[in-house]
Protein backbone atom coordinates (compact mmCIF):
# COMPACT_ATOMS: atom_id res chain seq x y z
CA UNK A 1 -26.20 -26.43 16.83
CA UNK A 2 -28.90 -29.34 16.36
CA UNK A 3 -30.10 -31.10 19.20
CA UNK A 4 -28.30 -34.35 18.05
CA UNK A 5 -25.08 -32.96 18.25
CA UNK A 6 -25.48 -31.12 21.20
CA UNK A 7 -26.42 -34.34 22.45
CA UNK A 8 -23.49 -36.29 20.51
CA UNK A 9 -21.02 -33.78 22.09
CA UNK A 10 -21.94 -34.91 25.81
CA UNK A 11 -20.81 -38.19 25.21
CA UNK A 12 -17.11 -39.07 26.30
CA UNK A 13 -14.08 -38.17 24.28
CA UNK A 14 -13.01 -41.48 24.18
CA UNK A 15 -16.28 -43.12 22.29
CA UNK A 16 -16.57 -40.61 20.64
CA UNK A 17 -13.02 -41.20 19.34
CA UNK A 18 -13.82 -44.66 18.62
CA UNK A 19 -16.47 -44.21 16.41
CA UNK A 20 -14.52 -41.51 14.28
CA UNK A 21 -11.77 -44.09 14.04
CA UNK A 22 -15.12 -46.77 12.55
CA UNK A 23 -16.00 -44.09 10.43
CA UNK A 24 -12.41 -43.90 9.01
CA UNK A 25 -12.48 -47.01 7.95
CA UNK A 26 -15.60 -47.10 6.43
CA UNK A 27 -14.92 -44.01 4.58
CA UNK A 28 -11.18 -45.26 3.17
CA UNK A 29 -13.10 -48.08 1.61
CA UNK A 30 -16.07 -45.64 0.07
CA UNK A 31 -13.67 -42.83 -1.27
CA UNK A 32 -10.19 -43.85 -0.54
CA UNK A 33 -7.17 -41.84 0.23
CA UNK A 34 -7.19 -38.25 -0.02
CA UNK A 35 -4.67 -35.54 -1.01
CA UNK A 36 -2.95 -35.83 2.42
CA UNK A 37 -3.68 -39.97 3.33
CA UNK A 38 -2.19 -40.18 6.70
CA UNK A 39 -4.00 -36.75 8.33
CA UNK A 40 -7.32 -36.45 6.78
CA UNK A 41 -9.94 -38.62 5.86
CA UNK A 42 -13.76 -38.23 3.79
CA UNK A 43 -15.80 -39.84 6.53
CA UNK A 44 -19.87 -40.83 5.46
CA UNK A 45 -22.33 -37.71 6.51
CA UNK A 46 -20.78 -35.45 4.49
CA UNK A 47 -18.23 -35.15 7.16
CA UNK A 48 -13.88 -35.03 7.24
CA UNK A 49 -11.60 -35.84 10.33
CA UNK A 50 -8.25 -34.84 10.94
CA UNK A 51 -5.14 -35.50 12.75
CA UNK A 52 -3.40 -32.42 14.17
CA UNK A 53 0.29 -32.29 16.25
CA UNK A 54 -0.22 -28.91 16.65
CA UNK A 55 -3.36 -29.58 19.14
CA UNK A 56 -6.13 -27.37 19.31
CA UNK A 57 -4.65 -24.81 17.18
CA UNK A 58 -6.64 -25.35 13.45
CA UNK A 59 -10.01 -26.18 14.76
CA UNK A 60 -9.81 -22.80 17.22
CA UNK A 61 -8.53 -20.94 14.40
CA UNK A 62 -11.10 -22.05 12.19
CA UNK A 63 -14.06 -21.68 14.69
CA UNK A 64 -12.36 -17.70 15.20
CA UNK A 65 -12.80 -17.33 11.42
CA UNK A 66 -16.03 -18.24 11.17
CA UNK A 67 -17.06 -16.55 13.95
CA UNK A 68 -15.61 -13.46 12.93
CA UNK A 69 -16.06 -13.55 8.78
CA UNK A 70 -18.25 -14.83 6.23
CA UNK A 71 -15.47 -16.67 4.46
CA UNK A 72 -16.52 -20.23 3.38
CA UNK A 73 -14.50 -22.42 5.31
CA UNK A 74 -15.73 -25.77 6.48
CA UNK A 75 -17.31 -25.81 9.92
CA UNK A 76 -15.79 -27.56 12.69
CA UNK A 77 -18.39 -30.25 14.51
CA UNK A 78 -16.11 -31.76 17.07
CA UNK A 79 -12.33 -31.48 18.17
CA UNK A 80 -10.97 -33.75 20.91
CA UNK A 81 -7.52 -33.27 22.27
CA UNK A 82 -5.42 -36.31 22.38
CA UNK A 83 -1.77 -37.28 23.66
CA UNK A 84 -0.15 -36.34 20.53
CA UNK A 85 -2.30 -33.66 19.32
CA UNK A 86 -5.78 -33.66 18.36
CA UNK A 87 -8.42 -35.45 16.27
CA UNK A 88 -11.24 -33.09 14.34
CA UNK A 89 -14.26 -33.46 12.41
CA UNK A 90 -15.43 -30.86 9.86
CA UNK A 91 -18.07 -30.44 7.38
CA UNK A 92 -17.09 -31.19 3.81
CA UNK A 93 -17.24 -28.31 1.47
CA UNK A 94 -18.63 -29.65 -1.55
CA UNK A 95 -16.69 -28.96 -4.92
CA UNK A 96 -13.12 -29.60 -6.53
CA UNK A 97 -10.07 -28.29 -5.67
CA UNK A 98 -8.76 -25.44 -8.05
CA UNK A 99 -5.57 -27.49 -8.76
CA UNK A 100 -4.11 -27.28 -12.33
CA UNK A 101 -7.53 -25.21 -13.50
CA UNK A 102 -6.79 -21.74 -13.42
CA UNK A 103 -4.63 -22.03 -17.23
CA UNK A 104 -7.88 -23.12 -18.40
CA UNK A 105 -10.07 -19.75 -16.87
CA UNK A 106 -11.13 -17.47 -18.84
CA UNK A 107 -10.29 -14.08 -17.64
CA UNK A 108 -13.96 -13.11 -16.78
CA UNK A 109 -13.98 -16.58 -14.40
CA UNK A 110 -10.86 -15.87 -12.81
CA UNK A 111 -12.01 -12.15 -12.11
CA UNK A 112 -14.79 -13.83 -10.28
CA UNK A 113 -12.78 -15.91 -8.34
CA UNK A 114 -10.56 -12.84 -7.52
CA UNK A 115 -13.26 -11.06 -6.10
CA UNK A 116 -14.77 -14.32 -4.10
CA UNK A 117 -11.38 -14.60 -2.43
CA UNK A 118 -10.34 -10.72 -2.10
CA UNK A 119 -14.21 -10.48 -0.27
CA UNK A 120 -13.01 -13.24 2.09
CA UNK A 121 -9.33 -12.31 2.81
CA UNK A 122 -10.72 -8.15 3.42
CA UNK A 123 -12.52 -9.50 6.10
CA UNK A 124 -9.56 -11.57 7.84
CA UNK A 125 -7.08 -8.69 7.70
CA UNK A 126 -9.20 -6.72 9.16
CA UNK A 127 -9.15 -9.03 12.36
CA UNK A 128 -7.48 -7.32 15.55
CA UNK A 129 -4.10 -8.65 15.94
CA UNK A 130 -3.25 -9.71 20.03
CA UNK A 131 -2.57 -6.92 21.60
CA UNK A 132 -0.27 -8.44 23.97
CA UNK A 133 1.93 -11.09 23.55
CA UNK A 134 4.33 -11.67 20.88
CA UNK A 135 3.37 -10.07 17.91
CA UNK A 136 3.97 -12.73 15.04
CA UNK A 137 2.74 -15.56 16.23
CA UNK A 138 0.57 -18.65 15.91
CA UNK A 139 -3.03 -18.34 16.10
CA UNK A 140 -2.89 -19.22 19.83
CA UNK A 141 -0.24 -16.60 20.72
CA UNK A 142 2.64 -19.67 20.35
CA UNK A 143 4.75 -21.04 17.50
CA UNK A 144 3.43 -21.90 13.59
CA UNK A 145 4.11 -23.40 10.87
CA UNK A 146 4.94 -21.89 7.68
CA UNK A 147 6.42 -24.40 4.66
CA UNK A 148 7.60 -21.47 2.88
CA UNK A 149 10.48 -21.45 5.54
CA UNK A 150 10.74 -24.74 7.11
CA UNK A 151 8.22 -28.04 8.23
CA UNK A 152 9.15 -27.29 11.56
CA UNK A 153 7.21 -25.41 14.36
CA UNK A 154 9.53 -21.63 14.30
CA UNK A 155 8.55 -18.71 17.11
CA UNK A 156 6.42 -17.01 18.69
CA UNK A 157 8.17 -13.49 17.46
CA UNK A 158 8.24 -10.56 20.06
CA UNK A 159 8.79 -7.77 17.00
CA UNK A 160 9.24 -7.80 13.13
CA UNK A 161 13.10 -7.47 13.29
CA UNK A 162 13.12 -10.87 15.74
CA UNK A 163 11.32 -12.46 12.29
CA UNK A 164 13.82 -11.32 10.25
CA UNK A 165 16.41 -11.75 11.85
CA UNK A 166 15.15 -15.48 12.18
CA UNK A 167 14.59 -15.70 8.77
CA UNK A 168 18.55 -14.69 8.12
CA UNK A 169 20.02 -17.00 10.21
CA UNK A 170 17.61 -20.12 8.71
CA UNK A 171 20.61 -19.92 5.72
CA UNK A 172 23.98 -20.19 5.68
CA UNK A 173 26.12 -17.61 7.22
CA UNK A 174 27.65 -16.35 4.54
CA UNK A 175 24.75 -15.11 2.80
CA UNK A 176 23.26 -13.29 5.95
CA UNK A 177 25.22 -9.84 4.73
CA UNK A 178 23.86 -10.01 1.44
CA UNK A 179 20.08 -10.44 2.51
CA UNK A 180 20.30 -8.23 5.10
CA UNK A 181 21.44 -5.57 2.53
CA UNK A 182 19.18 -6.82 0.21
CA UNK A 183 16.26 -6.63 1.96
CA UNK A 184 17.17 -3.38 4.29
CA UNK A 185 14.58 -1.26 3.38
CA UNK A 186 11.46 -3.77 3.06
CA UNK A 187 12.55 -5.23 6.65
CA UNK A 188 13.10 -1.59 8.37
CA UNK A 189 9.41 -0.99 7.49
CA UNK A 190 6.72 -1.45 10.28
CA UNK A 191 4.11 -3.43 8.14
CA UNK A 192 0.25 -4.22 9.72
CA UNK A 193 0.30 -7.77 11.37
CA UNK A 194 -2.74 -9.51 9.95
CA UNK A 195 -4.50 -12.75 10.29
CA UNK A 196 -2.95 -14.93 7.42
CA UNK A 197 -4.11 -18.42 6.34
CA UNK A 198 -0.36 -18.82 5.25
CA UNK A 199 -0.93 -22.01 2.91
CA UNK A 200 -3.08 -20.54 -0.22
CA UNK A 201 -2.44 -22.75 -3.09
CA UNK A 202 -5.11 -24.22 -5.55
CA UNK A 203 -5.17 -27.21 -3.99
CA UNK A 204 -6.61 -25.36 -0.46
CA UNK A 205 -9.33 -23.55 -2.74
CA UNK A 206 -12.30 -26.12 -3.08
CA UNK A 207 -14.58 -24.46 -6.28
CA UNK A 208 -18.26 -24.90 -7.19
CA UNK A 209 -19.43 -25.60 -10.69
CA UNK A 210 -19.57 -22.42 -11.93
CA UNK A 211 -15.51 -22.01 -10.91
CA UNK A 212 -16.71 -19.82 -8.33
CA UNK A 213 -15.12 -20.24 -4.69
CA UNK A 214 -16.89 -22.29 -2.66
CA UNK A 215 -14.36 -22.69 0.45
CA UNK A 216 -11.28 -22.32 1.78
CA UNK A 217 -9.17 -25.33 3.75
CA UNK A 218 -6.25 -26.19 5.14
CA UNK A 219 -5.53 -24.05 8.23
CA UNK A 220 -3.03 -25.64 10.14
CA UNK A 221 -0.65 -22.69 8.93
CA UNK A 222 -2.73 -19.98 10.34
CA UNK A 223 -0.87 -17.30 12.39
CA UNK A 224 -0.23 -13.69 12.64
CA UNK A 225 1.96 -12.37 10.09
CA UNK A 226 3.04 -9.20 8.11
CA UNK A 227 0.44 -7.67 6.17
CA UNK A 228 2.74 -8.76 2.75
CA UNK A 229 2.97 -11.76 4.01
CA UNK A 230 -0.12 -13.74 2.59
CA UNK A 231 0.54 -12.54 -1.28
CA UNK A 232 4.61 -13.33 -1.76
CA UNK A 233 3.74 -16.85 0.51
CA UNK A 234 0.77 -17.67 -1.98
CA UNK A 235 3.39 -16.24 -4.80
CA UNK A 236 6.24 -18.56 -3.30
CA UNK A 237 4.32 -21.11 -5.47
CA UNK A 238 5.87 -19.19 -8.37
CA UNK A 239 5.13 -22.57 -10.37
CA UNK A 240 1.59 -21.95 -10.94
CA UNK A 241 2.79 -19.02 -13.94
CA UNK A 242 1.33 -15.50 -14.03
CA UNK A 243 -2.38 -16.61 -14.28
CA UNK A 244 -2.00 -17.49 -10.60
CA UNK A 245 0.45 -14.31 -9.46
CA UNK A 246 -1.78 -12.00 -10.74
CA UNK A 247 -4.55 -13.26 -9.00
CA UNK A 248 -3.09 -12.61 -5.93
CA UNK A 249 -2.22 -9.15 -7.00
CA UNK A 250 -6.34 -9.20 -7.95
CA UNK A 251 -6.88 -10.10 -4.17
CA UNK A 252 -4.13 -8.77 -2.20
CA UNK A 253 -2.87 -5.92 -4.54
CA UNK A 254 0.84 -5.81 -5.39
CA UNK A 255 3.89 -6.06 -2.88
CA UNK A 256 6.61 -5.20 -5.75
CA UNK A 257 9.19 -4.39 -3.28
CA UNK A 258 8.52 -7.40 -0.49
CA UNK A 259 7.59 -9.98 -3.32
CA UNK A 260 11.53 -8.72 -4.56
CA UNK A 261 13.40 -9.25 -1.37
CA UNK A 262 11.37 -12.62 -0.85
CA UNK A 263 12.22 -13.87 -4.00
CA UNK A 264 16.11 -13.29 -3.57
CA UNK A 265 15.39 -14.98 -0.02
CA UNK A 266 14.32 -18.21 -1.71
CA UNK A 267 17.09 -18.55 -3.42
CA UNK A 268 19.33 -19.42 -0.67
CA UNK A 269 16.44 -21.83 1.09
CA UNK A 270 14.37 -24.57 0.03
CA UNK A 271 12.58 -26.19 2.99
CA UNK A 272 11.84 -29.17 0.73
């Protein structure tokens, strides 16, 4: 950490607040609005803030992954707690977001980016899950947010079985025998709990010029999930056509049978 920010960092919370709220404004005027216009903002310096209602949790999740992996994610400079969550500035990642690109990869470049990610993601499962506690669970040991399910905070989840049985009664009644039948012998399994980023989608995959990966954003869904988890939630974007599913088979290998039950889950729920 330079000396400057060490330095910057002893100064109150609340200036230092105030001038990320002038820097807002001088960056909505230099780059305008971004992808998500009322939560994150291009400041000047090379620099992004946030706004968080989940507090602390994404800037301590991101500071655990970098601490702990060589992914590229951006680094976190500064995260100040405030009444109705937090505020966070990050370094920008420089590149373009891999949104509606991958059609146009060559198989060669997308092999590549395979790799890039698979290096990346090898490291994160291999991340200790708490080992007490519930056991899936936001980063910080409480609830998450996953948009494959809902846009509300669900959990913490003392076993597997708790999840499921969660994820059966999120849709209506009637349907819970036939998903529960359906997906009997995927959700009897005992599957390894990883460390999940739990929102991949091209437009959370920031690329370099040479389509290569140069960072991964967007971690306010981090938590710890099943180990099949990651690929059929990165596959729930079953939009993106098979250049993008297989992909995440490249990086996470196949999950025929999970991937199966999920997709008869989704039939019956769309948070959306």
């Amino acid at each position: 950490m330079g000396l400057f920010l060490r330095l910057w960092l002893l100064v109150s919370p609340n200036w230092r607040l105030r001038v990320y709220h002038i820097l807002t404004r001088i960056g909505l005027r230099l780059y305008g609005p971004t992808l998500s216009p009322h939560r994150c903002f291009r400041l000047p310096f090379n620099l992004y803030a946030k706004t968080s209602k989940r507090g602390m949790t994404e800037p301590d999740a991101m500071r655990y992954v970098s601490e702990h992996t060589t992914m590229p994610i951006p680094r976190v400079i500064d995260a100040i707690p405030v009444e109705d969550g937090a505020v966070f500035v990050m370094t920008r990642i420089s590149g373009e977001p891999m949104t509606g690109r991958i059609t146009g990869f060559t198989e060669e470049e997308r092999s590549f980016l395979a790799s890039d990610l698979k290096q990346g993601f090898d490291q994160l499962r291999t991340l200790p899950p708490p080992n007490s506690g519930p056991l899936i669970c936001g980063f910080d040991w409480g609830s998450f947010v996953c948009y494959r399910i809902n846009d509300d905070p669900i959990g913490p989840f003392g076993t597997e079985p708790e999840f499921y049985q969660f994820l059966y009664d999120h849709w209506h009644l009637k349907m819970q025998d036939h998903l529960k039948e359906f997906g009997r012998d995927v959700h009897s399994k005992k599957h390894r709990i990883c460390f999940s980023h739990n929102d991949l989608c091209p437009h959370n995959i920031i690329l370099d010029d040479n389509k290569r990966l140069a960072g991964v954003i967007d971690w306010e869904c981090a938590a710890w999930l099943p180990d099949y988890w990651e690929y059929t939630r990165a596959c729930y974007y079953c939009q993106l056509g098979k250049e993008w599913q297989q992909m995440m088979v490249d990086v996470f290998g196949p999950w025929p049978e999970e991937l199966r039950v999920e997709q008869e889950m989704w039939k019956y729920n769309d948070p959306w």
